[in-house]
Protein backbone atom coordinates (compact mmCIF):
# COMPACT_ATOMS: atom_id res chain seq x y z
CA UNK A 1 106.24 20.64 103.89
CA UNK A 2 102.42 20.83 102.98
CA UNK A 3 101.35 19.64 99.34
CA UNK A 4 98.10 19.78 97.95
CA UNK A 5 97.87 17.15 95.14
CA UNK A 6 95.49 19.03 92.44
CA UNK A 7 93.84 17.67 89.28
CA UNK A 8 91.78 19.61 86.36
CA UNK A 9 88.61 18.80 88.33
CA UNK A 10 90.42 20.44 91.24
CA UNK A 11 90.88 23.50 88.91
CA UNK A 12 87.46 23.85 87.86
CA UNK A 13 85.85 23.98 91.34
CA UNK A 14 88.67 25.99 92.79
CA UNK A 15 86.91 29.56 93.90
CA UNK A 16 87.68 32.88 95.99
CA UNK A 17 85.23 33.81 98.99
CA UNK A 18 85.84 36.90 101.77
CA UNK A 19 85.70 35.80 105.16
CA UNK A 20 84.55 38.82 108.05
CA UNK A 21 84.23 36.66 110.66
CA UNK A 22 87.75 35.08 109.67
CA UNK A 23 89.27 38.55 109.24
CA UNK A 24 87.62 39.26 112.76
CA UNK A 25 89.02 36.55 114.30
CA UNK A 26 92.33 37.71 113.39
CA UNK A 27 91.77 41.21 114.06
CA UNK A 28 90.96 40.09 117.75
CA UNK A 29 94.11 37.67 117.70
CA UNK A 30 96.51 41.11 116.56
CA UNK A 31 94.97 43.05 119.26
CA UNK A 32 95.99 40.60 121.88
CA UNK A 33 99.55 40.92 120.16
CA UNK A 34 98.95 37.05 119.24
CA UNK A 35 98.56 37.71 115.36
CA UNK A 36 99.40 39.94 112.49
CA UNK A 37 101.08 43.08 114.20
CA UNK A 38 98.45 45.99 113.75
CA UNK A 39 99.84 49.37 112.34
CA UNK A 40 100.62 51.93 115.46
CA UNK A 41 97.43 54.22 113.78
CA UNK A 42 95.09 51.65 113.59
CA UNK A 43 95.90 49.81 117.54
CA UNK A 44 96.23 53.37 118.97
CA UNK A 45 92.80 53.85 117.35
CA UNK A 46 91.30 50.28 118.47
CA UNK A 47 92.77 49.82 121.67
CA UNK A 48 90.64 51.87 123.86
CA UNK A 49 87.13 50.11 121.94
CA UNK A 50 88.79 47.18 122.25
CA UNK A 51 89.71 47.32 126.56
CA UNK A 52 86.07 48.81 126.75
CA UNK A 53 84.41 45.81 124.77
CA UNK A 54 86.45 43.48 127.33
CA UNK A 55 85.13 44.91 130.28
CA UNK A 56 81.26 45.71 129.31
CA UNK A 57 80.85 42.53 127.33
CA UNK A 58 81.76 39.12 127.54
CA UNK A 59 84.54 39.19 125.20
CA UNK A 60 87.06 37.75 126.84
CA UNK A 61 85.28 34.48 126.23
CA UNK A 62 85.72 35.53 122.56
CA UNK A 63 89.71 35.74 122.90
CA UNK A 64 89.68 32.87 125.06
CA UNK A 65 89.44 30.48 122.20
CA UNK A 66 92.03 31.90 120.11
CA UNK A 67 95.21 30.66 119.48
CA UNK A 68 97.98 32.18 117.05
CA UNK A 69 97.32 28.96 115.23
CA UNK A 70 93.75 28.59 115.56
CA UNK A 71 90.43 28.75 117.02
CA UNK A 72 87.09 26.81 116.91
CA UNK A 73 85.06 26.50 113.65
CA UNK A 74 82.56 27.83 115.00
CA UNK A 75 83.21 31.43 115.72
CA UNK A 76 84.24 31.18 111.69
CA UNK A 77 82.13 29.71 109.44
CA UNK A 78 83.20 28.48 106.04
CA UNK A 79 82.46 31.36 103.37
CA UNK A 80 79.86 30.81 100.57
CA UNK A 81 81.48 33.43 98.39
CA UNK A 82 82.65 36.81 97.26
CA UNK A 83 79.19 38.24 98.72
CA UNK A 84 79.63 36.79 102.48
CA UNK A 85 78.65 39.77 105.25
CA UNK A 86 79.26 39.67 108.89
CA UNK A 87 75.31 39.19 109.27
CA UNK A 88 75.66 35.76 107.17
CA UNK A 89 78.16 34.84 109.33
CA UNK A 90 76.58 35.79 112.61
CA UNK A 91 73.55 33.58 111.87
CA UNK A 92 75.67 30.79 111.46
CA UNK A 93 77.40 31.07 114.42
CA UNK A 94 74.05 31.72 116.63
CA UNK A 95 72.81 28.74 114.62
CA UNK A 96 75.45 26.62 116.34
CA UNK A 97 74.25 23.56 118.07
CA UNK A 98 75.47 23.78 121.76
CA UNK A 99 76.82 20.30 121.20
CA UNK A 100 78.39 20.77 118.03
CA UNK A 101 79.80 24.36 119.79
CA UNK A 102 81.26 22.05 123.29
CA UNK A 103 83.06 19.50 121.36
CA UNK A 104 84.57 22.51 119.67
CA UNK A 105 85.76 24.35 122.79
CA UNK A 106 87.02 21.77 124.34
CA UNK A 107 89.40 20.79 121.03
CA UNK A 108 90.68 23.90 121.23
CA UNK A 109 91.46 23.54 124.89
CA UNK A 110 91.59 27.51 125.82
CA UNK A 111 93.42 28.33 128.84
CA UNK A 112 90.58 30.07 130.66
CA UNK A 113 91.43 30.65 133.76
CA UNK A 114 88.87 33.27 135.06
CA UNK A 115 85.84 32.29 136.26
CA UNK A 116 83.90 34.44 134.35
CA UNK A 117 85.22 33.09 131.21
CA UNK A 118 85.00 29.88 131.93
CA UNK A 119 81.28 30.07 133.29
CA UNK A 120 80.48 31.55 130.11
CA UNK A 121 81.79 28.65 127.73
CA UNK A 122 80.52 25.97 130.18
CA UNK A 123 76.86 27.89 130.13
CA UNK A 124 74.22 26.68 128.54
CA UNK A 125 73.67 29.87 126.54
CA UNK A 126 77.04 29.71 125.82
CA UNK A 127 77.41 30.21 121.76
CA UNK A 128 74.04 33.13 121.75
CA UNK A 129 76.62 34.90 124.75
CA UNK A 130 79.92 34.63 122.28
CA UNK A 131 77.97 35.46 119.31
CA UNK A 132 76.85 38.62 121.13
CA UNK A 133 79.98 38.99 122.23
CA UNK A 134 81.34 39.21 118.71
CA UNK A 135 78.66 41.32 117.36
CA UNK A 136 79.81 43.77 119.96
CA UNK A 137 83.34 43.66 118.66
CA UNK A 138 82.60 43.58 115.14
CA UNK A 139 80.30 47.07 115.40
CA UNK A 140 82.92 48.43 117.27
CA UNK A 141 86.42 47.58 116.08
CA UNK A 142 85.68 46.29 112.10
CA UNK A 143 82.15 47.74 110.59
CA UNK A 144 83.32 51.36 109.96
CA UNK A 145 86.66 49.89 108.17
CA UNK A 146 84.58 47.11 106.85
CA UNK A 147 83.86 48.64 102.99
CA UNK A 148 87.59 49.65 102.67
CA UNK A 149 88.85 46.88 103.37
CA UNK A 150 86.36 44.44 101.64
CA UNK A 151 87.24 46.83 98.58
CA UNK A 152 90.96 45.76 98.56
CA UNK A 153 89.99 42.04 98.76
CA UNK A 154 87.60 42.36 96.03
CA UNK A 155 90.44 44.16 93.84
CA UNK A 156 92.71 41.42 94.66
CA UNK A 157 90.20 39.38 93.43
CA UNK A 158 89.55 41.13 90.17
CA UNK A 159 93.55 40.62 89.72
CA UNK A 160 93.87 37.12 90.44
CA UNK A 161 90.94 36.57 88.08
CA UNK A 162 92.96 38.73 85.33
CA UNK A 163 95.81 36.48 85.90
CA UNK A 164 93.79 33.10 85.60
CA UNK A 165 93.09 34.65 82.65
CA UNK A 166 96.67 35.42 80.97
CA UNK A 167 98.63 33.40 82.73
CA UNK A 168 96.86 30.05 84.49
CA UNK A 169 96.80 28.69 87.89
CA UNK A 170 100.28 28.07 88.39
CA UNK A 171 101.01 31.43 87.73
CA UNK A 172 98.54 32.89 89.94
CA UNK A 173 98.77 30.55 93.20
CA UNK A 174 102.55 31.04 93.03
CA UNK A 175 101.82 34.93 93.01
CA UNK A 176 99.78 34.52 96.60
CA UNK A 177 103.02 34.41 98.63
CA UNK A 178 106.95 33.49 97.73
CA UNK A 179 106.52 30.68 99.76
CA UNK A 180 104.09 29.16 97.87
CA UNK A 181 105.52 26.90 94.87
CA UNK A 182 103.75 24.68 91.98
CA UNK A 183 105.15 21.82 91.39
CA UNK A 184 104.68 18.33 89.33
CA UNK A 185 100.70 19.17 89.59
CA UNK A 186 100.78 20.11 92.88
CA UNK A 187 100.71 23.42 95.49
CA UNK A 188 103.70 23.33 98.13
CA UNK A 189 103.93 25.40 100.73
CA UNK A 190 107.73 25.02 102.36
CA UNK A 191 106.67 26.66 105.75
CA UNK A 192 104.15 24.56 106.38
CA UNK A 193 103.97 20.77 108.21
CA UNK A 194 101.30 18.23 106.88
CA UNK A 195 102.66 16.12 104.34
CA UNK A 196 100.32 15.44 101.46
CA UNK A 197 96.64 16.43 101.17
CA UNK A 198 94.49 14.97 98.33
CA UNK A 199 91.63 17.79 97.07
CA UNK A 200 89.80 15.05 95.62
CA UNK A 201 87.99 17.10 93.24
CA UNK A 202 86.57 19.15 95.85
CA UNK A 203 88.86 22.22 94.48
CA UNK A 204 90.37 24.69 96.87
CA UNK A 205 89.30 27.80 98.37
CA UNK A 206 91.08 31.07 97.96
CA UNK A 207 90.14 33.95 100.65
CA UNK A 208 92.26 37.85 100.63
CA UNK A 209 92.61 38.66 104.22
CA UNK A 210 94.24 42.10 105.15
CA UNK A 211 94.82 40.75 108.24
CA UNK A 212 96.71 37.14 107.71
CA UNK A 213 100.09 37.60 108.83
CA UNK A 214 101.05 35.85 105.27
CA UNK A 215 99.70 32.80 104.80
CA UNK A 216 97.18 30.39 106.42
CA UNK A 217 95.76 26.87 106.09
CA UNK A 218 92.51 25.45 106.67
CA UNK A 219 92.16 21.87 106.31
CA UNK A 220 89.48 20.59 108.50
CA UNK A 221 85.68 20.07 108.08
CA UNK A 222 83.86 21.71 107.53
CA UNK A 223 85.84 23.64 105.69
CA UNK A 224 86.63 22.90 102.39
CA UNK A 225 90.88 23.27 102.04
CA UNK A 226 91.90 26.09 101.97
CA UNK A 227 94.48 29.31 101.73
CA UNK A 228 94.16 32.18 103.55
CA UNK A 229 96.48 34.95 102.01
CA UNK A 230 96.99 38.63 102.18
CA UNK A 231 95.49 40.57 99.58
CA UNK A 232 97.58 43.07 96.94
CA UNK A 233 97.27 46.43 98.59
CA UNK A 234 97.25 45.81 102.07
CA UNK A 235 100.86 46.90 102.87
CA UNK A 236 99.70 50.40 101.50
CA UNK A 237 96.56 50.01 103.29
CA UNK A 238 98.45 49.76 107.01
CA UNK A 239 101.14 52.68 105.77
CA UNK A 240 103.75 50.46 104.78
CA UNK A 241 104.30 52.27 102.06
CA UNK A 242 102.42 55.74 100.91
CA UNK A 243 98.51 54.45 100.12
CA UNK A 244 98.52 56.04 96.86
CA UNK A 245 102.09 58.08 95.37
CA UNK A 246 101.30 61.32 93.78
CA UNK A 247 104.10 62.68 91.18
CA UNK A 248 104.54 66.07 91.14
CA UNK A 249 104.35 66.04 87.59
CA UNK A 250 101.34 63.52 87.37
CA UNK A 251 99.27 65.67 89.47
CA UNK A 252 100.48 68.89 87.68
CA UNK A 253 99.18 67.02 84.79
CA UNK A 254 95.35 65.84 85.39
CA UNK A 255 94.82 66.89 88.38
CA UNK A 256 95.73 65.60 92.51
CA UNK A 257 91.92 63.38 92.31
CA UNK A 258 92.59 62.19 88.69
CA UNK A 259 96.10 61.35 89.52
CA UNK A 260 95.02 58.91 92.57
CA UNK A 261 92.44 57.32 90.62
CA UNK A 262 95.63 56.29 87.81
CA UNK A 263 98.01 55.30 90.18
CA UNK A 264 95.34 53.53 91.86
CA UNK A 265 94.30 51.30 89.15
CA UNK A 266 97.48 49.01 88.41
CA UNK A 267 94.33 46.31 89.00
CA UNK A 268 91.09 46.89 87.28
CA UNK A 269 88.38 48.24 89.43
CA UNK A 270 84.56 49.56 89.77
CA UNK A 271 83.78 52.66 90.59
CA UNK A 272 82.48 51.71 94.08
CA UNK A 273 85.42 50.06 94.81
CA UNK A 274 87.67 52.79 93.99
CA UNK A 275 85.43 55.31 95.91
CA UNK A 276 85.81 52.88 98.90
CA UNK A 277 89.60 52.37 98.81
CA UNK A 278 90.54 55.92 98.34
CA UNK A 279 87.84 57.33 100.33
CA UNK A 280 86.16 59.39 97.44
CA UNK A 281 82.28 60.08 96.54
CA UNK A 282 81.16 57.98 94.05
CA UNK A 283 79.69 60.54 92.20
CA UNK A 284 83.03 62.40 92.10
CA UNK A 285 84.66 59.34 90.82
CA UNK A 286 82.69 58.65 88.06
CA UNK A 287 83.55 62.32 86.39
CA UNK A 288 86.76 61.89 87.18
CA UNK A 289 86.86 58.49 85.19
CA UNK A 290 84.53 59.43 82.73
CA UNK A 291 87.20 62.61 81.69
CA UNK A 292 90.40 60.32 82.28
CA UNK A 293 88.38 57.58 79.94
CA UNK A 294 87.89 60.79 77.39
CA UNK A 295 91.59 61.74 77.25
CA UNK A 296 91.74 58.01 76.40
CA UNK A 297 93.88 57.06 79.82
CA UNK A 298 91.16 54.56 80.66
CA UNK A 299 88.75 52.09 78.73
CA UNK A 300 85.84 50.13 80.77
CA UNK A 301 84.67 46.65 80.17
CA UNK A 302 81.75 44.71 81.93
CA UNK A 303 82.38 41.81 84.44
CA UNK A 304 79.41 39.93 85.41
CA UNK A 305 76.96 42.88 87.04
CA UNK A 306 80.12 45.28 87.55
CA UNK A 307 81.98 47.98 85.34
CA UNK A 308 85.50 47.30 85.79
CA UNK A 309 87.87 50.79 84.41
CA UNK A 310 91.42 50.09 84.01
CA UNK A 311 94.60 52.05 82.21
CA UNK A 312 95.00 51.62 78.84
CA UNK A 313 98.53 51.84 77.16
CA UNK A 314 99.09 55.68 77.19
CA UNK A 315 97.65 55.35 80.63
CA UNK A 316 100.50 52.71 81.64
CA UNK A 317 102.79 54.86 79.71
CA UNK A 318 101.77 58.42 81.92
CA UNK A 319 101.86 56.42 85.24
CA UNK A 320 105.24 55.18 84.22
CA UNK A 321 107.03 58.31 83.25
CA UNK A 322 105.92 59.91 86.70
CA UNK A 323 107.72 57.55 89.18
């Protein structure tokens, strides 16, 4: 078992950051059928970028260093925040020292045995050739799905906050996963090997991922500790279940558009965020809310420089009475 021992402090500087080279990393690690099982659309739709990318570019150094457990700080820099973007991340990893980038590779130990690969990590331009190498990938295989999918983390986000809120931290890190328990002070993950680990006031980092399988440490500098878990929405996201339901009687009501904007706010959300998830113009959105918010099915609030919309009780009470 893995405890984290956590005290008030703890609480205090505990905060959520997105990750896209992390969620990169594990894209590449499902499309080598190491990770996360991809959803038949989305590897049918990948695959052939991704075979292309490892024949025209030097990927294949990239995969190289992955393991289904791991892979080298490097290629994944520590998040500041909830604004992180893949070109934040790139400059950190080009900003590598080769050094700092060696001692890496070889802790990881990858298995390279084609030459290729294994001239490109032993080069001396090796982190500038993975770093292109990933740039490649992410252009190819994550920037057009980038927005919806940093929408759902962000909404997750926006929940978890809500349930700080109401409930407290207990509540809301036992709500990341059922393996996941709080207990005497503390965060226990069954699953997981490690024994205890002390925050020491240093807090603990929370990052959605729609790509963790369910749940993932991160424990070593220079990293701060950390959980890695899948974000509310995701299993609608891949088709697991239909991305938005729309009653008969719902959409008979106010409308198919007005009917996937209710069902689609069980968590408060932006307007931008809900155009990204459900693939909408803004501009639509917005009159859609603003007459949903008329009928008095919605009310908005402000949260920091965002307007978050969410259901009020009638709203709750429509959405219920049309499953």
């Amino acid at each position: 078992m893995l405890r984290f021992e956590v005290s008030v402090e703890d609480l205090l500087r505990s905060r959520f950051a997105l990750s896209p080279a992390l969620d990169l990393c594990l894209l590449l690690r499902s499309l080598t059928g190491q990770g996360r099982p991809l959803p038949r659309a989305w590897a049918t739709r990948l695959a052939p970028a991704f075979e292309r990318l490892r024949r025209e570019t030097e990927l294949d150094a990239v995969l190289a260093l992955q393991t289904p457990q791991r892979g080298p700080n490097f290629v994944a820099p520590p998040p500041r925040g909830l604004t992180q973007t893949w070109a934040d991340d790139l400059a950190v990893i080009r900003a590598t020292p080769l050094e700092a980038a060696r001692h890496e590779i070889a802790e990881t130990g990858p298995s390279a045995r084609d030459p290729g690969v294994r001239a490109v990590l032993d080069s001396t331009d090796a982190v500038s050739r993975i770093a292109e190498a990933m740039d490649a990938a992410w252009q190819e295989l994550l920037a057009m799905d980038w927005p919806q999918l940093r929408a759902v983390c962000e909404r997750d986000v926006v929940h978890r906050v809500g349930v700080i809120g109401q409930h407290g931290w207990a509540t809301t890190i036992e709500s990341l996963h059922p393996g996941i328990a709080w207990r005497d002070g503390g965060i226990e993950l069954a699953s997981f090997r490690g024994g205890t680990v002390r925050l020491a006031g240093d807090g603990l980092l929370l990052i959605p991922s729609v790509f963790v399988g369910h749940i993932a440490t991160h424990l070593e500098d220079p990293w701060p500790k950390t959980l890695v878990y899948r974000a509310r929405g995701t299993a609608a996201l891949w088709g697991e279940q239909a991305t938005v339901p729309q009653p008969d009687a719902l959409t008979a009501l106010v409308g198919r558009a007005r009917a996937r904007l209710l069902l689609a706010l069980d968590a408060p959300a932006s307007t931008s965020h809900l155009a990204r998830s459900l693939a909408m113009a803004p501009g639509a959105v917005g009159d859609h809310l603003a007459i949903l918010r008329g009928a008095g099915l919605l009310v908005r609030a402000r949260s920091g420089r965002s307007v978050l919309y969410r259901r009020t009780p009638l709203g709750e009470a429509l959405v219920a009475g049309s499953g």
